[in-house]
Protein backbone atom coordinates (compact mmCIF):
# COMPACT_ATOMS: atom_id res chain seq x y z
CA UNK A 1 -20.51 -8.16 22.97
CA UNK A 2 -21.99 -8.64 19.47
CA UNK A 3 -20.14 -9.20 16.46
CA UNK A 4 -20.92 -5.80 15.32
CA UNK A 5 -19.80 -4.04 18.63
CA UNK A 6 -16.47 -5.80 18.47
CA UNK A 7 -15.69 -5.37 14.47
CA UNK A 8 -16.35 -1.51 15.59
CA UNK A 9 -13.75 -2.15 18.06
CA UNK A 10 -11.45 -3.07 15.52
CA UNK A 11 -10.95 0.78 14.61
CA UNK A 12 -10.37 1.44 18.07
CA UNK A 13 -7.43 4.05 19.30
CA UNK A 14 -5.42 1.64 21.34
CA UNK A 15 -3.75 -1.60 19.67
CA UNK A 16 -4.38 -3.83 22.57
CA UNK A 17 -8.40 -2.58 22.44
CA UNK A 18 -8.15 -3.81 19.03
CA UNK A 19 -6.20 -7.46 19.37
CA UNK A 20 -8.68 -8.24 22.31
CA UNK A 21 -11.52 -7.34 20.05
CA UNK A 22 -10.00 -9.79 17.39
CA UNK A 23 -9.35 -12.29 19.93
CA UNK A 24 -13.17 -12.03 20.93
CA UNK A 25 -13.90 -12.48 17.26
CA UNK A 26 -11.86 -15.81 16.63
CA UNK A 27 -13.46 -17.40 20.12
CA UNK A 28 -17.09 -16.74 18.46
CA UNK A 29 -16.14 -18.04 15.00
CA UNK A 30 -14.59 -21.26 16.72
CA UNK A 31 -17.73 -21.19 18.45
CA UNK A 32 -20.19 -21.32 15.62
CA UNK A 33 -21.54 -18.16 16.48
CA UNK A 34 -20.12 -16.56 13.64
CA UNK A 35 -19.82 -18.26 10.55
CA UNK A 36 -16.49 -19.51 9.35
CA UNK A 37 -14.93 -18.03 5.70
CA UNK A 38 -14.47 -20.48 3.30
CA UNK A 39 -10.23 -20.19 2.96
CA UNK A 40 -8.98 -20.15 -0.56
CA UNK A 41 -5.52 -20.23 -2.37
CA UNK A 42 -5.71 -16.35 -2.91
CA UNK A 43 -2.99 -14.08 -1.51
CA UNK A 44 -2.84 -10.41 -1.28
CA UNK A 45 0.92 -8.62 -0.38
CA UNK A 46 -0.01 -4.75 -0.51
CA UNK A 47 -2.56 -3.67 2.21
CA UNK A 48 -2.36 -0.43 3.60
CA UNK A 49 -3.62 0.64 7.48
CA UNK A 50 -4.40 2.80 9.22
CA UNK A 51 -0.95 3.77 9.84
CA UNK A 52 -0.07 4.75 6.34
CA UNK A 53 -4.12 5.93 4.79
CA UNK A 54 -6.79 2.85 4.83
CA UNK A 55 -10.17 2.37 6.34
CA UNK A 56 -8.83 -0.52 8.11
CA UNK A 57 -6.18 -0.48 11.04
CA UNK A 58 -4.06 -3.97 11.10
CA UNK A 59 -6.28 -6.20 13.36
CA UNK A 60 -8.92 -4.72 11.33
CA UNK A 61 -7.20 -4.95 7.88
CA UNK A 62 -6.45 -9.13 9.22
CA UNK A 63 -10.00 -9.74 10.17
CA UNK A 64 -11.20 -8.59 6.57
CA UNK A 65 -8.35 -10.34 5.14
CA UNK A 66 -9.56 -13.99 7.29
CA UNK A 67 -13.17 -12.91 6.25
CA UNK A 68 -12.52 -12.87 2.41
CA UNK A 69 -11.06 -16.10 2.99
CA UNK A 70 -7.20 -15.07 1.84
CA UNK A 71 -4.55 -17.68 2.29
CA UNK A 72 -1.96 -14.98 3.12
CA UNK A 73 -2.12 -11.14 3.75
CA UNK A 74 0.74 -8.69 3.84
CA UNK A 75 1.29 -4.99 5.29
CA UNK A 76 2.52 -2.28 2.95
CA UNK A 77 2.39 0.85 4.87
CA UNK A 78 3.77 4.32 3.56
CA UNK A 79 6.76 5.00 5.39
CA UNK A 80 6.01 3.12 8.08
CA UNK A 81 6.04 -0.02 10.02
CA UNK A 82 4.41 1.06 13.21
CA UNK A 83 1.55 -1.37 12.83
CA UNK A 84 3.88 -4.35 11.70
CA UNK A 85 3.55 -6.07 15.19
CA UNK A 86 -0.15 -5.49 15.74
CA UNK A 87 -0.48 -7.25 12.28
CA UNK A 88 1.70 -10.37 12.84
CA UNK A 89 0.17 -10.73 16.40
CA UNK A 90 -3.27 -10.57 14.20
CA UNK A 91 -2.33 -13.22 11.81
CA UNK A 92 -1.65 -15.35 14.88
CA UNK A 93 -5.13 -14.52 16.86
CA UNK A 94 -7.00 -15.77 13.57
CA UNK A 95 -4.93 -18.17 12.01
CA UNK A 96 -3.77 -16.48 8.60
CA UNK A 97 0.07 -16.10 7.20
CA UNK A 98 1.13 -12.59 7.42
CA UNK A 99 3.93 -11.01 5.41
CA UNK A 100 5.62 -7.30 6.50
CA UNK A 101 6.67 -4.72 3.89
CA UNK A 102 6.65 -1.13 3.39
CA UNK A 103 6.52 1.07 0.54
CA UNK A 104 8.31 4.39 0.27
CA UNK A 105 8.76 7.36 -2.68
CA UNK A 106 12.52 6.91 -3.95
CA UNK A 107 14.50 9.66 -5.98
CA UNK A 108 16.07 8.77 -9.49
CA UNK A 109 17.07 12.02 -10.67
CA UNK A 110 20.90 10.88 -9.99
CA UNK A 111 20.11 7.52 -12.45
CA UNK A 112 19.64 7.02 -16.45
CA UNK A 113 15.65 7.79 -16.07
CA UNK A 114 16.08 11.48 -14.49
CA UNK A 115 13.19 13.57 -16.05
CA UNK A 116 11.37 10.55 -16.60
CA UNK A 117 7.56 9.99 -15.15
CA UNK A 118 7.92 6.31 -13.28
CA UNK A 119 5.10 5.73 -11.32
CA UNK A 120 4.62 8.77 -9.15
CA UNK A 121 1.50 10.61 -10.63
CA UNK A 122 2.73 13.74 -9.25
CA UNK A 123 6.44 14.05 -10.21
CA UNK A 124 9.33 13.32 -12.48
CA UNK A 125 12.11 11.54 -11.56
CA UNK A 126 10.63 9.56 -8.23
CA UNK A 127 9.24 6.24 -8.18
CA UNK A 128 7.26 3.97 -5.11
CA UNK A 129 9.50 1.06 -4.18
CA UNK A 130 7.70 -1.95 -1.93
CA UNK A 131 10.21 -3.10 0.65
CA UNK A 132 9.04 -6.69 0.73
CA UNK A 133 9.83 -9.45 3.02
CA UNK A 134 10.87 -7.39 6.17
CA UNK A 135 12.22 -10.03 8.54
CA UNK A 136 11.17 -9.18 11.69
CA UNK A 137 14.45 -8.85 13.42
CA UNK A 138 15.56 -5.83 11.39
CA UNK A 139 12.04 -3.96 12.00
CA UNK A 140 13.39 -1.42 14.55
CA UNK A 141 16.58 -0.49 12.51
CA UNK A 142 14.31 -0.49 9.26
CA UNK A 143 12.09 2.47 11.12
CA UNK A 144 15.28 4.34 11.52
CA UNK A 145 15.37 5.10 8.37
CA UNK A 146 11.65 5.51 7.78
CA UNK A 147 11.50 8.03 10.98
CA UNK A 148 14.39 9.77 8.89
CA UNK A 149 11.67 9.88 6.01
CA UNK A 150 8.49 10.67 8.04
CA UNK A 151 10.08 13.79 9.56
CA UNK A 152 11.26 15.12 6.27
CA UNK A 153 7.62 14.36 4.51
CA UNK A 154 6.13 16.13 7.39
CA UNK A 155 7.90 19.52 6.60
CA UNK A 156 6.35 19.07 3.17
CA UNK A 157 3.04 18.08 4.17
CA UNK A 158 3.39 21.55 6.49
CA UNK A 159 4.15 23.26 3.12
CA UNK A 160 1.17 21.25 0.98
CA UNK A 161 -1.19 22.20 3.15
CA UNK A 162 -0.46 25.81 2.95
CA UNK A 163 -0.62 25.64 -0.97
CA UNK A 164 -4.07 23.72 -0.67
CA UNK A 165 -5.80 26.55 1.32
CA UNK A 166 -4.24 28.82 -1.15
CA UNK A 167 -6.43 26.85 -3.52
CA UNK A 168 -9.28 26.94 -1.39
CA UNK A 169 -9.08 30.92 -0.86
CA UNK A 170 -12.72 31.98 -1.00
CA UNK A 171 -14.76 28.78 -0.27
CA UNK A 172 -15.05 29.06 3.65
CA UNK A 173 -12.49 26.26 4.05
CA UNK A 174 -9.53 26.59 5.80
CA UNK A 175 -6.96 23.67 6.93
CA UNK A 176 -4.78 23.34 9.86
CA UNK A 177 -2.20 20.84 9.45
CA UNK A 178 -1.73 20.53 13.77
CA UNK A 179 -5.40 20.25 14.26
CA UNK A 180 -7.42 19.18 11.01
CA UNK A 181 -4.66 16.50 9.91
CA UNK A 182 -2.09 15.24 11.98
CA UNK A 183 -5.51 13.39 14.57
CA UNK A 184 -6.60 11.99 11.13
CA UNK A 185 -2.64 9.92 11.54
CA UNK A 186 -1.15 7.32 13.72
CA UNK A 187 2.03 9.76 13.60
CA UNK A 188 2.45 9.20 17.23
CA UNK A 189 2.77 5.94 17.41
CA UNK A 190 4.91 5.58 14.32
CA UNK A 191 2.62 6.24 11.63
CA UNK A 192 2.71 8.35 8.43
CA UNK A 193 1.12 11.29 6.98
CA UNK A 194 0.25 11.48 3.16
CA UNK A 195 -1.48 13.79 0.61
CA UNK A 196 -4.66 11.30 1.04
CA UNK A 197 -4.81 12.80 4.98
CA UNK A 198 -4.43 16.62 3.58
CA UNK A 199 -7.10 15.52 1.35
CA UNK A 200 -9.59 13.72 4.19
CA UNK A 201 -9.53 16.57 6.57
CA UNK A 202 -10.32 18.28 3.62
CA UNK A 203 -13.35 15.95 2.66
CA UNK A 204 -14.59 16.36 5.92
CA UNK A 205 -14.91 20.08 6.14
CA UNK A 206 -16.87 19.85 2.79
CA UNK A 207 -19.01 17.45 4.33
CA UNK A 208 -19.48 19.88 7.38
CA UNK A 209 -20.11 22.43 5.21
CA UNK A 210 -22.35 21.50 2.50
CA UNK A 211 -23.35 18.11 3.51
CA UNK A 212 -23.93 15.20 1.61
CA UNK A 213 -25.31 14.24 -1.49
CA UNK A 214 -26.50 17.08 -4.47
CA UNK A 215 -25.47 19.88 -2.41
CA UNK A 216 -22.14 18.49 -1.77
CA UNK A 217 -21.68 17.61 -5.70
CA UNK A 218 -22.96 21.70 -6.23
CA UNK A 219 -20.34 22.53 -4.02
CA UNK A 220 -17.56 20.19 -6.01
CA UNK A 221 -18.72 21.83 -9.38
CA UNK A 222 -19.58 25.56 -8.70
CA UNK A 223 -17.19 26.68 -5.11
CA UNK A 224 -14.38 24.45 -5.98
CA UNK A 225 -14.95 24.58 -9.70
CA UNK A 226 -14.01 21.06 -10.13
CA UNK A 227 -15.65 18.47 -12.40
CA UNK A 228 -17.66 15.29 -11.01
CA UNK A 229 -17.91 12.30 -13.28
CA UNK A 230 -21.09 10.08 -13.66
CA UNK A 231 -19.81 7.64 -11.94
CA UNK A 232 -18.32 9.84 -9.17
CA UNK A 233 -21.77 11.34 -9.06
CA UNK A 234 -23.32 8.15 -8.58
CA UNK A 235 -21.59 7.18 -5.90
CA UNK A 236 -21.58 10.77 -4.21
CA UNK A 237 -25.32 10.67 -4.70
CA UNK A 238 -25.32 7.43 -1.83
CA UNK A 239 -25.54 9.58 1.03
CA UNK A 240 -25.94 6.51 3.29
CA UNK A 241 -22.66 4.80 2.38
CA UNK A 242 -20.72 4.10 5.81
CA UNK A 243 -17.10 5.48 4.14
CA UNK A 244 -19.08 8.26 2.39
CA UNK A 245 -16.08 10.55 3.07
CA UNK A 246 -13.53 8.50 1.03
CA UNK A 247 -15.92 8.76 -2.55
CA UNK A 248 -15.37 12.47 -1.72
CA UNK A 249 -11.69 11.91 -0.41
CA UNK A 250 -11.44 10.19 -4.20
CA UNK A 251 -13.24 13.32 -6.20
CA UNK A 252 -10.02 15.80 -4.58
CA UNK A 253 -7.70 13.35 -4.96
CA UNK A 254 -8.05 13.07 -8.96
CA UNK A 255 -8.29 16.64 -9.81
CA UNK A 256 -6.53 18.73 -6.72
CA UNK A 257 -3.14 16.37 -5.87
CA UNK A 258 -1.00 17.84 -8.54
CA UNK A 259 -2.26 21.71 -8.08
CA UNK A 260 -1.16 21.24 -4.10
CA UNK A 261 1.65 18.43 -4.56
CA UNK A 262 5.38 19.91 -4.09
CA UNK A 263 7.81 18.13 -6.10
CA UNK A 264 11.15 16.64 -5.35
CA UNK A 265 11.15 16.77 -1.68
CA UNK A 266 13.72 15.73 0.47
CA UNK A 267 11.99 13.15 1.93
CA UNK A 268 12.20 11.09 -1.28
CA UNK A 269 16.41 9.78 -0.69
CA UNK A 270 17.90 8.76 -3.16
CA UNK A 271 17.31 5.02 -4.87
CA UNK A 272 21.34 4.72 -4.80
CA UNK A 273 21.41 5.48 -1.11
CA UNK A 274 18.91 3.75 -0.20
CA UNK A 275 18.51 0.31 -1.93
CA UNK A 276 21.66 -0.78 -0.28
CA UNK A 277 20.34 -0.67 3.01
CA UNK A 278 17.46 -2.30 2.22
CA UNK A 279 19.06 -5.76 0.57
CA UNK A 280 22.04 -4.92 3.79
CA UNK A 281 18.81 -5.59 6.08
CA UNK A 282 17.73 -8.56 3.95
CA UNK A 283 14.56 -6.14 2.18
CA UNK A 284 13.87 -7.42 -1.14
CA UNK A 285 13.88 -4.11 -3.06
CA UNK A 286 10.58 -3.71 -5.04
CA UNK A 287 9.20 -2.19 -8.11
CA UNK A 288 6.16 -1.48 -8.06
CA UNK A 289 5.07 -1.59 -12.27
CA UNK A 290 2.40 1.26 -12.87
CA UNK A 291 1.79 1.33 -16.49
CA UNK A 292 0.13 3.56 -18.40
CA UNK A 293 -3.06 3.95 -16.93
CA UNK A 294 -6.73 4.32 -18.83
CA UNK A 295 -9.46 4.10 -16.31
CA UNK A 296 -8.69 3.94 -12.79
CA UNK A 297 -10.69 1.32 -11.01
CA UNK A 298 -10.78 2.75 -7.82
CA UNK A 299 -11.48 6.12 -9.54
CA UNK A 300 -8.74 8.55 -8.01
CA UNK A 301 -6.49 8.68 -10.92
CA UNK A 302 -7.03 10.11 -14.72
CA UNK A 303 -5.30 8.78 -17.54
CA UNK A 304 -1.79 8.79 -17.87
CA UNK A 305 1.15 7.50 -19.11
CA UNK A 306 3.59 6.17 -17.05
CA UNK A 307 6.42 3.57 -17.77
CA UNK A 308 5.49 1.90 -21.18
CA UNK A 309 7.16 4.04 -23.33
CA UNK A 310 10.20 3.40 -22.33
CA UNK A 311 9.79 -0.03 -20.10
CA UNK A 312 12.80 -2.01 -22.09
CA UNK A 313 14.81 0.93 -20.81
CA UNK A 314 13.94 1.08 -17.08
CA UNK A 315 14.26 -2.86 -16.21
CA UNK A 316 18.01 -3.13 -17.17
CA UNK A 317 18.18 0.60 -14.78
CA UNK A 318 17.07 -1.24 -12.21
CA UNK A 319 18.75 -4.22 -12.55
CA UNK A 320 22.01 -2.08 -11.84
CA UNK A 321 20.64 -0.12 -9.00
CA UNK A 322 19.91 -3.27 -7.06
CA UNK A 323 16.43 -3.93 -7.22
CA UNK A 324 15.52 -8.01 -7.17
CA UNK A 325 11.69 -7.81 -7.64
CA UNK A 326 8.95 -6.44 -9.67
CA UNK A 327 5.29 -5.73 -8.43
CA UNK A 328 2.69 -5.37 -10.45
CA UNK A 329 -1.52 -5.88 -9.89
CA UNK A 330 -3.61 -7.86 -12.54
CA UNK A 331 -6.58 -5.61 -11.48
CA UNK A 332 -5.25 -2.46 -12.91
CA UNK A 333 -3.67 -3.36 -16.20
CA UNK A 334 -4.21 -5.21 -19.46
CA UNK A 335 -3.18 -8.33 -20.90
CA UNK A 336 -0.48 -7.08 -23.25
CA UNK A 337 0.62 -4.70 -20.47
CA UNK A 338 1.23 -7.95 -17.94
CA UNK A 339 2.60 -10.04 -20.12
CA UNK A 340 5.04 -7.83 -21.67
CA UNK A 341 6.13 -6.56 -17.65
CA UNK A 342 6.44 -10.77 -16.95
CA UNK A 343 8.44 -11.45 -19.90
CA UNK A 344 10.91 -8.42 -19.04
CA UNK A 345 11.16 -10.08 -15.38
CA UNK A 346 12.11 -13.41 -16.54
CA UNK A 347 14.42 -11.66 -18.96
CA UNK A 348 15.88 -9.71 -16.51
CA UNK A 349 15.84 -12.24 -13.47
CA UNK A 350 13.73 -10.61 -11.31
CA UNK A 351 10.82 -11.86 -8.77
CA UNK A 352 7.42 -11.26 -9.44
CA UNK A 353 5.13 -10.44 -6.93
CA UNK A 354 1.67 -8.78 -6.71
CA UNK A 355 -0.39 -7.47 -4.72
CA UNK A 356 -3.93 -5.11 -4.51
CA UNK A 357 -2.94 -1.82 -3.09
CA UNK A 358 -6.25 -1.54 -0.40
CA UNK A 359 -6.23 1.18 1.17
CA UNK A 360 -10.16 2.10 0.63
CA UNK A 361 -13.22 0.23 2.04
CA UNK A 362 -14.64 -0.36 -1.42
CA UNK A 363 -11.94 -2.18 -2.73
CA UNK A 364 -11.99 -6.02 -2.20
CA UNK A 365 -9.27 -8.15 -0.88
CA UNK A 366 -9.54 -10.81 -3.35
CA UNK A 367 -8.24 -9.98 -7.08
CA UNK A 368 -9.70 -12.69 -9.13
CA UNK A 369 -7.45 -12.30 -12.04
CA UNK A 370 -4.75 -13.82 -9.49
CA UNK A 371 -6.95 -17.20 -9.90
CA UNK A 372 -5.84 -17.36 -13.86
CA UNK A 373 -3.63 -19.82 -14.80
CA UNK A 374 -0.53 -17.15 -16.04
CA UNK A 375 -0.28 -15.73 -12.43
CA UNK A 376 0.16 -18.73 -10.55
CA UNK A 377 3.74 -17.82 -9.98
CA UNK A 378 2.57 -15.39 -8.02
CA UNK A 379 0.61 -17.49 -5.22
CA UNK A 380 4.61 -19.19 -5.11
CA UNK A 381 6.84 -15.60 -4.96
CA UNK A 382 3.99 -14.77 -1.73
CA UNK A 383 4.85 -18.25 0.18
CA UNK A 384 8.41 -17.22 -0.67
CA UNK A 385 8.20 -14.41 1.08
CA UNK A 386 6.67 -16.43 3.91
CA UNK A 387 9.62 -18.46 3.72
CA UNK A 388 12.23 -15.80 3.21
CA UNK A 389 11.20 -13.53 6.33
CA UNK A 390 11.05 -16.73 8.78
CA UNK A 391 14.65 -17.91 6.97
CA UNK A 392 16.03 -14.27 7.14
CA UNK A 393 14.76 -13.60 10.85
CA UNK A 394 16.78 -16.21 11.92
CA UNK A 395 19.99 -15.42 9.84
CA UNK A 396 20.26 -12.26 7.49
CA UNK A 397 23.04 -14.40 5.56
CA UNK A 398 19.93 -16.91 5.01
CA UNK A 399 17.33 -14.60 2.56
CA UNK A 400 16.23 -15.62 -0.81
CA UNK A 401 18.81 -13.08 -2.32
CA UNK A 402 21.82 -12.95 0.60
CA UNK A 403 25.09 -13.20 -0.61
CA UNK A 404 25.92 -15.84 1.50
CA UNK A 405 22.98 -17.81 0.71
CA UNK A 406 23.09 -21.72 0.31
CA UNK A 407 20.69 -21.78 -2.43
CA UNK A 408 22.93 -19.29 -4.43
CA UNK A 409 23.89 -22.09 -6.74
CA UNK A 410 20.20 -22.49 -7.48
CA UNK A 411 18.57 -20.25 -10.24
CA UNK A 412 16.03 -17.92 -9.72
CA UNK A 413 12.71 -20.15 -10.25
CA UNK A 414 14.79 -22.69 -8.17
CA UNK A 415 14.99 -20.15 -5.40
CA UNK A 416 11.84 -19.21 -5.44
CA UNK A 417 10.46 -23.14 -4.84
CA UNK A 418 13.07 -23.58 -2.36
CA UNK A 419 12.00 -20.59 -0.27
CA UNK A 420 7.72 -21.21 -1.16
CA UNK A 421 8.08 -25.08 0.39
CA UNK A 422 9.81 -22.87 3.46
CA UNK A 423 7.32 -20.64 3.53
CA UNK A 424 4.04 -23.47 3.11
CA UNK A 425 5.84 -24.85 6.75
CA UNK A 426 4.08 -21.47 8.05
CA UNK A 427 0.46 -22.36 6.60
CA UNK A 428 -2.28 -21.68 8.89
């Protein structure tokens, strides 16, 4: 097969299609036949698959990682960690260092910052947490609770889409959640299902519908009555694009997720409940930092304001609830914004670790900004991870924040170089 037939392959249904199209791939590239990336010190922690919303399932989300030359690439699914093994056996076919996380939308309305917009877009009182550093041991009991989560999210993703058609009463377009958006998942195999499926299916029937291009904008602006920006024009106009229906996917998402979005749902569990379990399983509970948000580079969010009002508030909040880590991405935020969330961490003792949040095809892996001289403490928190989910896989008492930990005695940058020359063992 050529190259191109087996990166197609990557996106096939079955995960052992996909593996033995990646294994295909590596023999070429040792080969010569394909040329080989140039591998750099860059890391990325937050890529989403196919089994949370992303172009890319995990052997395909590891081959783009290899072929943008990352040193390390993690898995941060929604709700899920159904494509954890596929990924780690992908990180072995091609020789990169994986890391295994999660993210998942955690009630606060029973802490200090009830009423308070985090960094949920849609809601009050809820926040995203990363579950970092999964060791691999505790993935089946993890998905316990995350099955516990999908079901729940599912009963308001029944009740989501029934709002959305109510929105869309008049334009032709119905959805069915059985038929139009639960094929779109991997919810049979583990997966999740999120607002960005509701609003696929939905791009699709558009597409059906009105096609691409001018007519497609017409229908945005006069059916739908929603506004498309120049640049959203621009890139609507590119009728050719291979992931044409995410640019649309990314029109809905900024102007229809809070007119269909139902609030405090009971698949977002408490933070008090939950955080526990997590740092029980040897999960370094995450934060991920929003910030109060101007322009959206990937173009699906408006301006907002989300934590920096009240930011010297939340990170002593947290500190009591558990947490042991902030996330935040240099892409999305500005100078005085970073360095005012890293001074709070050091202040506060908590990790720092970063990430890019892919889970569209026009995003790249890299993040250049991570190549600046302040964020090099974040290449070290990544190959503590590394070193953390090998050390807790073989001995939850043996994590970078266990109890029982030998390096307790150790501070927290002293930690964090004890678990990243771990971790730089696991170097491919």
């Amino acid at each position: 097969m050529t190259r191109a037939e087996l990166e197609a392959q990557l996106a096939a249904p079955d995960a052992q299609v996909r593996l033995d199209a990646l294994r295909q791939l590596r023999v070429k590239t040792d080969r010569g036949e394909i040329p080989r990336p140039i591998r750099t010190e860059d890391t990325n922690n937050h890529v989403h698959t196919t089994y949370s919303f992303s172009a890319y399932s995990p052997a395909g989300a590891v081959w783009k990682a290899y072929r943008s030359g990352l040193a390390t690439v993690g898995i941060v699914d929604h709700d899920s960690v159904g494509g954890a093994r596929e990924f780690i056996s992908a990180g072995d076919i091609v020789g990169i260092t994986t890391t295994v996380g999660a993210e998942i939308r955690l009630s606060f309305a029973d802490t200090p910052l009830a009423g308070r917009r985090l960094n949920s877009p849609d809601e009050l009182s809820a926040a995203y947490v990363a579950c970092h550093g999964i060791p691999h041991t505790q993935l089946d009991r993890f998905d316990a609770l995350l099955g516990r989560i999908r079901e729940l999210r599912n009963e308001r993703n029944r009740a989501q889409t029934e709002k959305l058609n109510a929105l869309l009463a008049g334009s032709g377009i119905t959805l069915d959640f059985e038929s139009d958006v639960l094929p779109l998942s991997q919810a049979e195999r583990g997966g999740s299902v999120t607002e960005r499926h509701l609003l696929y299916a939905l791009a699709r029937k558009i597409e059906q519908s009105a096609g691409r291009g001018e007519p497609l904008i017409r229908f945005l602006e006069s059916t739908l009555a929603m506004p498309v920006s120049a640049g959203a024009r621009r890139l609507l106009l590119d009728e050719a694009y291979p992931n044409y229906t995410f640019d649309v996917l990314n029109v809905l998402k900024s102007e229809l997720v809070a007119k269909f979005f139902i609030a405090g749902g009971a698949d977002s569990l408490p933070v008090g409940e939950v955080v526990p379990q997590l740092r029980e399983m040897g999960i370094i509970p995450t934060y991920c930092y929003l910030g109060d948000v101007g322009e959206s580079p990937t173009g699906d969010k408006k301006a907002q304001k989300f934590e920096d009002d009240y930011l010297d508030e939340l990170f002593p909040v947290l500190r009591s609830l558990g947490f042991e880590a902030v996330a935040y991405m240099p892409s999305r935020n500005t100078e005085a914004q970073l360095s005012r969330v890293m001074k709070l961490c050091a202040k506060h003792g908590f990790m720092e670790i970063s990430g890019e949040d892919i889970n569209q095809p026009r995003q790249s892996f890299v993040c250049e900004r991570l190549r600046e001289p302040q964020y090099a403490h974040l290449s070290d928190s990544t190959w503590a991870l590394v070193g953390h989910e090998h050390a807790a896989g073989q001995d939850p008492a043996g994590g970078i924040f266990a109890a029982g930990s030998a390096d307790q005695e150790l501070d927290l940058p002293g930690r964090i170089a004890h678990f990243r020359d771990l971790g730089l063992q696991f170097r491919r």
